[in-house]
N, C-alpha and C. Protein backbone atom coordinates (compact mmCIF):
# COMPACT_ATOMS: atom_id res chain seq x y z
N UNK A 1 53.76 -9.38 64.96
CA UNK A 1 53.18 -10.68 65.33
C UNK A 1 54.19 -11.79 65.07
N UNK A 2 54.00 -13.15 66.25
CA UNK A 2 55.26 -14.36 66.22
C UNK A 2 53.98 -15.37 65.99
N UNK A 3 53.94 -16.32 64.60
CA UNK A 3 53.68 -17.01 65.02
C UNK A 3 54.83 -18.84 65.64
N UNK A 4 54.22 -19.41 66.45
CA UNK A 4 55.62 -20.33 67.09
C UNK A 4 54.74 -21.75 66.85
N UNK A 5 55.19 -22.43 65.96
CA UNK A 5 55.15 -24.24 66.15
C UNK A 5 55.84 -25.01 66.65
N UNK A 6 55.62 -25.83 67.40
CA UNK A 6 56.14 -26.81 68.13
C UNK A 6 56.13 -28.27 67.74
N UNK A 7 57.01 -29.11 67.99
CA UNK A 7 57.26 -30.28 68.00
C UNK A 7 58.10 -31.00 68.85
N UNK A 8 58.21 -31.74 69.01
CA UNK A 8 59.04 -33.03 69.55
C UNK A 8 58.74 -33.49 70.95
N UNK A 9 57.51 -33.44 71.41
CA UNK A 9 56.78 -34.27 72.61
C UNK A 9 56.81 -35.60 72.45
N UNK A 10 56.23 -35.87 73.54
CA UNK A 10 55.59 -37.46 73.70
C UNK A 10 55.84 -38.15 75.03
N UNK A 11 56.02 -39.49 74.95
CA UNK A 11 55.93 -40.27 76.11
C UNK A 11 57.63 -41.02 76.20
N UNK A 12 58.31 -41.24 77.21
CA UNK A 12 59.36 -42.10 77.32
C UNK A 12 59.25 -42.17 78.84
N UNK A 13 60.38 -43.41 79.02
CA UNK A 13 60.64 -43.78 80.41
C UNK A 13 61.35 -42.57 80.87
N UNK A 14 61.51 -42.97 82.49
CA UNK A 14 62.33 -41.90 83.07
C UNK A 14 63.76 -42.09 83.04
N UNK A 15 64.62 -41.49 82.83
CA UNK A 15 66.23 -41.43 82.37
C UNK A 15 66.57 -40.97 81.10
N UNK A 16 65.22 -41.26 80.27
CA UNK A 16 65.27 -41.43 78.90
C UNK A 16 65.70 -39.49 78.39
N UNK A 17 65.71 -39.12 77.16
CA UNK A 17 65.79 -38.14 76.43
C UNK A 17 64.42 -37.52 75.33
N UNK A 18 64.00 -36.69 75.14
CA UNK A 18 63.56 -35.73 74.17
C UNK A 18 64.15 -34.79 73.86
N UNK A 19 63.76 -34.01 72.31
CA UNK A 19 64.12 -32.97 71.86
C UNK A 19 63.09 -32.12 71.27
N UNK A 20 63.03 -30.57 72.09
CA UNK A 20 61.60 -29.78 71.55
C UNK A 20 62.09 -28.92 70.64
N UNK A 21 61.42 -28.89 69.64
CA UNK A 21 61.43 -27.72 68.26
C UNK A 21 60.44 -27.11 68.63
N UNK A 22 60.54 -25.67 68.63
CA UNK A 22 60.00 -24.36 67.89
C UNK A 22 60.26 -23.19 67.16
N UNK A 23 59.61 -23.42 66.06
CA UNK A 23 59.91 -22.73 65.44
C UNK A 23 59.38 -21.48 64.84
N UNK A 24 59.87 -20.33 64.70
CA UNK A 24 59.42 -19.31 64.53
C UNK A 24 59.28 -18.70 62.85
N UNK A 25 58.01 -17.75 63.37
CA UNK A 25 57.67 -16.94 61.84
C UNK A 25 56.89 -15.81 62.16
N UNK A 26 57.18 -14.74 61.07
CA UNK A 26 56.39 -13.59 61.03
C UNK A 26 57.62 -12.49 61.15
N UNK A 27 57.15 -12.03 62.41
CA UNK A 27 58.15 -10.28 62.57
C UNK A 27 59.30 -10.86 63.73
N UNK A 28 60.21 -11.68 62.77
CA UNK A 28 61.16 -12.34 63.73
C UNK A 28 62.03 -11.56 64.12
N UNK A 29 62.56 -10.95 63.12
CA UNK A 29 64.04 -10.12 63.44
C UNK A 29 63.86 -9.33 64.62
N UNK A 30 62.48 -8.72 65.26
CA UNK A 30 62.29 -8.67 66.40
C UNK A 30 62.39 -9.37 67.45
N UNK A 31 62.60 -10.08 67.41
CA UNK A 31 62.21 -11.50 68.73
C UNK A 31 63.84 -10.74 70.14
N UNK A 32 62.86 -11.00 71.21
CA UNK A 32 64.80 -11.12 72.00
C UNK A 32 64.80 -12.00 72.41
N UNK A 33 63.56 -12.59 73.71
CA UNK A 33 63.73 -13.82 74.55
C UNK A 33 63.23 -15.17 73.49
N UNK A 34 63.51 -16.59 73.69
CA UNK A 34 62.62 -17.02 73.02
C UNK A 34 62.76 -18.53 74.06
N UNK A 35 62.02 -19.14 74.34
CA UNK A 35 62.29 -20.05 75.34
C UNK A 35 61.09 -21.35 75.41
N UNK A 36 61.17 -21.89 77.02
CA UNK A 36 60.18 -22.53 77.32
C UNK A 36 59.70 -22.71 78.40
N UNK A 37 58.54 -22.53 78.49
CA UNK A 37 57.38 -22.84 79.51
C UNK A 37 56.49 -24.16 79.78
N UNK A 38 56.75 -24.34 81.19
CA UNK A 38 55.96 -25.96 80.93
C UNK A 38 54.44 -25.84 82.56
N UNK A 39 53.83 -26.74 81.97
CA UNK A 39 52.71 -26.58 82.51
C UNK A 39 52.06 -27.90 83.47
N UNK A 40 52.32 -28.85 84.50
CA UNK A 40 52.13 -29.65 84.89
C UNK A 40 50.20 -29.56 85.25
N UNK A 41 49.34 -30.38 85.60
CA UNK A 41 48.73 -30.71 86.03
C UNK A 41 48.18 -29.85 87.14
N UNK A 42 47.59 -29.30 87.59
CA UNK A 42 46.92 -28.45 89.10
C UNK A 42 48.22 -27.65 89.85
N UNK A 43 49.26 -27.78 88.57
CA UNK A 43 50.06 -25.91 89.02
C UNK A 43 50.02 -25.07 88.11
N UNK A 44 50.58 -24.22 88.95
CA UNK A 44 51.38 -22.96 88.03
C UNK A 44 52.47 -22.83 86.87
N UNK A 45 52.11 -22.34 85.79
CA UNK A 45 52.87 -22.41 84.61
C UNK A 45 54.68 -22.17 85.31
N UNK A 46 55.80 -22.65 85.00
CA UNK A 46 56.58 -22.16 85.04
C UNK A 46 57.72 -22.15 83.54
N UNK A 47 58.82 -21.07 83.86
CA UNK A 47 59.94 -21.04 83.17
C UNK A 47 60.76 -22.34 83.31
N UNK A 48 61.33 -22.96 82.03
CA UNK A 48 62.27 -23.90 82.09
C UNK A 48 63.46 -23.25 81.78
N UNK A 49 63.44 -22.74 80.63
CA UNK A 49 64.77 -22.08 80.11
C UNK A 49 64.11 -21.23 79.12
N UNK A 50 65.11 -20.38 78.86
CA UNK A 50 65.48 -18.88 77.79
C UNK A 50 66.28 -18.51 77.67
N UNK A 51 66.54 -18.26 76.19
CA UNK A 51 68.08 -17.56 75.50
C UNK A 51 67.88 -16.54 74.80
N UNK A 52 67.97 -15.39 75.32
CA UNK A 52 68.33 -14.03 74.66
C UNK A 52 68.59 -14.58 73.14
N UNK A 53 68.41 -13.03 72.59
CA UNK A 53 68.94 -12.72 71.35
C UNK A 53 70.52 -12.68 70.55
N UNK A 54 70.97 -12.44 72.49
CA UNK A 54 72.70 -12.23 72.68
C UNK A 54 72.77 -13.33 73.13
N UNK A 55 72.26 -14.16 73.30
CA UNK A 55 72.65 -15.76 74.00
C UNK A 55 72.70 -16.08 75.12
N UNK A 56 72.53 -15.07 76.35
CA UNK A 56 72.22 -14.97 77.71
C UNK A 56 71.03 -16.34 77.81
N UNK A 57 71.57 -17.12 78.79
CA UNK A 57 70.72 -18.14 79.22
C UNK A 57 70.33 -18.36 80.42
N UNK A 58 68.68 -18.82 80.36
CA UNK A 58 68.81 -19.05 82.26
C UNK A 58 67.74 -20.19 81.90
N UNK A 59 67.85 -20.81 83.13
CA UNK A 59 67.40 -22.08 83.50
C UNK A 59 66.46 -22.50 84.90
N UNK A 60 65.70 -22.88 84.57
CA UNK A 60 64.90 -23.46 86.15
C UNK A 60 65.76 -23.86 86.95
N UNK A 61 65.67 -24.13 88.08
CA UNK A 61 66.98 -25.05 89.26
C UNK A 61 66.63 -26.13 88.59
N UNK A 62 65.61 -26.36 88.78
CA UNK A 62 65.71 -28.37 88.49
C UNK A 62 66.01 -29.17 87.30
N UNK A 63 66.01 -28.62 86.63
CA UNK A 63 66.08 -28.43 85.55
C UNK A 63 67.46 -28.35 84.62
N UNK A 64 68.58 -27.58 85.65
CA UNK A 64 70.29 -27.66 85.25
C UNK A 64 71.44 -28.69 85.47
N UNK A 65 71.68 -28.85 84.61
CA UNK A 65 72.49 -30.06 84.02
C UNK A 65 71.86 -31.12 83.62
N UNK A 66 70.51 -30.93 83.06
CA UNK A 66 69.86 -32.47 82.69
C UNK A 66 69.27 -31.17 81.32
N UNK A 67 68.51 -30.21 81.08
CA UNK A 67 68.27 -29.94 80.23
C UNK A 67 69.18 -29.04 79.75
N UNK A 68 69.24 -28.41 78.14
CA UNK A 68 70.07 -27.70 77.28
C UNK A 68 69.35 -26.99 76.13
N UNK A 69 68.81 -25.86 76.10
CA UNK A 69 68.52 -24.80 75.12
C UNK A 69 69.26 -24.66 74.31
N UNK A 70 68.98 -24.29 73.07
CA UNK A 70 69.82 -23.53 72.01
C UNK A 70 68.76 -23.00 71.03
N UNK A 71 69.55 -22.18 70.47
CA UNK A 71 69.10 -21.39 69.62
C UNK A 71 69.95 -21.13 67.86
N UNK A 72 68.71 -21.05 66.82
CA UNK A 72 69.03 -21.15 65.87
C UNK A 72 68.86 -19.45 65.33
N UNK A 73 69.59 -18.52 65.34
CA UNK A 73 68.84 -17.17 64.58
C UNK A 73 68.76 -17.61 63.14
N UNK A 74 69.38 -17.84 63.12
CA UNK A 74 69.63 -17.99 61.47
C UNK A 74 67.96 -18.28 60.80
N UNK A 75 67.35 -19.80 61.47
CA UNK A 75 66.29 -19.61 60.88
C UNK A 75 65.37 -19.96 61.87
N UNK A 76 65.48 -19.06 63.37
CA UNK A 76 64.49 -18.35 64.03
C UNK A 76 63.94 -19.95 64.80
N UNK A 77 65.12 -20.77 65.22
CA UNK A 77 64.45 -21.94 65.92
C UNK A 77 65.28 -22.04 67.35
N UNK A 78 64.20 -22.47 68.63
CA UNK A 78 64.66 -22.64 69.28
C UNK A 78 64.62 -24.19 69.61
N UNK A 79 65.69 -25.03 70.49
CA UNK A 79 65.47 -26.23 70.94
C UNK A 79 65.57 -26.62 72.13
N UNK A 80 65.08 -27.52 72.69
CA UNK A 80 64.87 -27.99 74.19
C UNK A 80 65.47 -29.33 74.44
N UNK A 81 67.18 -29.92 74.49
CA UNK A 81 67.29 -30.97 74.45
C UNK A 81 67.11 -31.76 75.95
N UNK A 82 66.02 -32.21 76.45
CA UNK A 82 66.06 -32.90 77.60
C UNK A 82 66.43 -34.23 77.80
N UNK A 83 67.51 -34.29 79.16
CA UNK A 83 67.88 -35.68 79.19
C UNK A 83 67.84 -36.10 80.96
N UNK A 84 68.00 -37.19 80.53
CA UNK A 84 67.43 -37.60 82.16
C UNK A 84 66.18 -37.27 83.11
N UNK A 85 65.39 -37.20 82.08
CA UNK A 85 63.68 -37.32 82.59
C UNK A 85 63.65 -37.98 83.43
N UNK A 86 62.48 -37.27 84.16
CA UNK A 86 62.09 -37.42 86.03
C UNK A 86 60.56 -37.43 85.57
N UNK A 87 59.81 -38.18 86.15
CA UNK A 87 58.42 -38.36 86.25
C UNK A 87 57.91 -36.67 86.65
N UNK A 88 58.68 -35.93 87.29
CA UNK A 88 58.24 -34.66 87.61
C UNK A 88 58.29 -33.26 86.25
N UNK A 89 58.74 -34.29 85.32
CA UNK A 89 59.04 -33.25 84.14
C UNK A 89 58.00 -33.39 83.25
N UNK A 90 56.89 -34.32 83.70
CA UNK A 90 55.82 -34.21 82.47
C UNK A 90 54.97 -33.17 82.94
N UNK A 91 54.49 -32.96 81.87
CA UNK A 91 53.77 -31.28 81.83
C UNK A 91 53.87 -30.87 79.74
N UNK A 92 52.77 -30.14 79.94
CA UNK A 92 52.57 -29.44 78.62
C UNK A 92 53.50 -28.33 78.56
N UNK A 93 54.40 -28.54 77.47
CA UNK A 93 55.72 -27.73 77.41
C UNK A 93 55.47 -26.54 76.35
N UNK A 94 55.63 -25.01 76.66
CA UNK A 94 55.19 -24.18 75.95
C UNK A 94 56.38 -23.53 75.31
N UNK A 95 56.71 -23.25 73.91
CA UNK A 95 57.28 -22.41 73.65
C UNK A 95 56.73 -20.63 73.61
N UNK A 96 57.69 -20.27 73.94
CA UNK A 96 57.07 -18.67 74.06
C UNK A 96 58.44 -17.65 73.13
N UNK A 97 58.14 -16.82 72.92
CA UNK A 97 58.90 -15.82 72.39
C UNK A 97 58.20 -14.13 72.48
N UNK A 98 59.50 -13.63 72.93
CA UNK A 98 59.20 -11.69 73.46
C UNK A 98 59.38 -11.08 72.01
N UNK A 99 58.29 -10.45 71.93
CA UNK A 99 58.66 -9.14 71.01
C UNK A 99 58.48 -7.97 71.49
N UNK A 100 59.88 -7.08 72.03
CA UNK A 100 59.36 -6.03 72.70
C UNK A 100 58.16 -6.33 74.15
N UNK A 101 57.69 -5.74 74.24
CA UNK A 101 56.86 -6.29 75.42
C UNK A 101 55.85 -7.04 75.54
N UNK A 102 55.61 -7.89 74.49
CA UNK A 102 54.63 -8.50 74.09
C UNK A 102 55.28 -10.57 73.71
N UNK A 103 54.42 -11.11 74.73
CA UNK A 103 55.09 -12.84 74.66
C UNK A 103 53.87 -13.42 73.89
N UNK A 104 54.42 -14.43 73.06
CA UNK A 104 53.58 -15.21 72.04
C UNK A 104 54.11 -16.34 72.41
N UNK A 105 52.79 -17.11 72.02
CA UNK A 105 52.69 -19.14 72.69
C UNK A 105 52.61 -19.71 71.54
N UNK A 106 53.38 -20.76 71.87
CA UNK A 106 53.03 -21.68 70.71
C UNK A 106 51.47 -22.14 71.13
N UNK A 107 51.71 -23.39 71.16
CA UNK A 107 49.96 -24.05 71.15
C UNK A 107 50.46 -25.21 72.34
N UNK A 108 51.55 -25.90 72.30
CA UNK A 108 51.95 -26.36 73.34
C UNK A 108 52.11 -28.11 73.00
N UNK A 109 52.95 -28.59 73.61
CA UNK A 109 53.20 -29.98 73.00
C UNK A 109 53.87 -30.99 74.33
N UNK A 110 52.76 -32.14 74.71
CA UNK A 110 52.90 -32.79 75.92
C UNK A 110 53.86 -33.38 75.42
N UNK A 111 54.87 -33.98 77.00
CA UNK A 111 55.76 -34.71 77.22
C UNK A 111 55.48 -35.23 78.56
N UNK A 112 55.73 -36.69 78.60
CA UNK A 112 55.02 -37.45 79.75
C UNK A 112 56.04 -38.44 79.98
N UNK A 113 56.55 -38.59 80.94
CA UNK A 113 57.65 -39.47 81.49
C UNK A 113 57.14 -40.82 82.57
N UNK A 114 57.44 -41.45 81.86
CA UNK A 114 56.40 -42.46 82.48
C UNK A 114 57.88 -42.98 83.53
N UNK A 115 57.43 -43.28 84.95
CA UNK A 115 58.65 -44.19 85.77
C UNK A 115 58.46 -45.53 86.07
């Protein structure tokens, strides 16, 4: 079992920057993927980004060269530095993490870009 907390939502203009924390606990040393998922309004959940265990990264299209993942193993945190917010990037932002075949959610933490 992962459990994942989140932080660093909220509201800013568009151009502006955030930074998402999650952070992990439990049966970490398992973990491979650990990433984020965001959730707009009357769509479909999608992938923003994920970084392997080995550091393999991938990214949404819209999403590249304005946002930047990283990862902490050391003490099991991942981060979401977004910059240059677009009114199209608000959405409830999910951290998720794989154990083996099994993905765990954080609880989820809005970010709203006001233009």
């Amino acid at each position: 079992q992962v459990q994942l907390v989140e932080s660093g939502g909220g509201l800013v203009q568009a151009g502006g920057s955030l930074r998402l924390s999650c952070a992990a606990s439990g049966s970490t040393i398992s973990i491979n993927y650990m990433g984020w998922h965001r959730q707009a309004p009357g769509k479909q959940r999608e992938l923003v980004a994920r970084v392997s265990n080995a550091g393999s990264i991938n990214y949404l299209d819209s999403v590249k060269g304005r946002f930047t993942i990283s990862r902490d193993n050391l003490n099991n945190i991942v981060y979401l530095q977004m910059n240059s917010l677009k009114s199209e990037d608000t959405a409830v932002y999910y951290c998720y993490a794989t154990l083996y075949s099994t993905a765990f959610w954080g609880q989820g933490t809005q970010v709203t870009v006001s233009s």
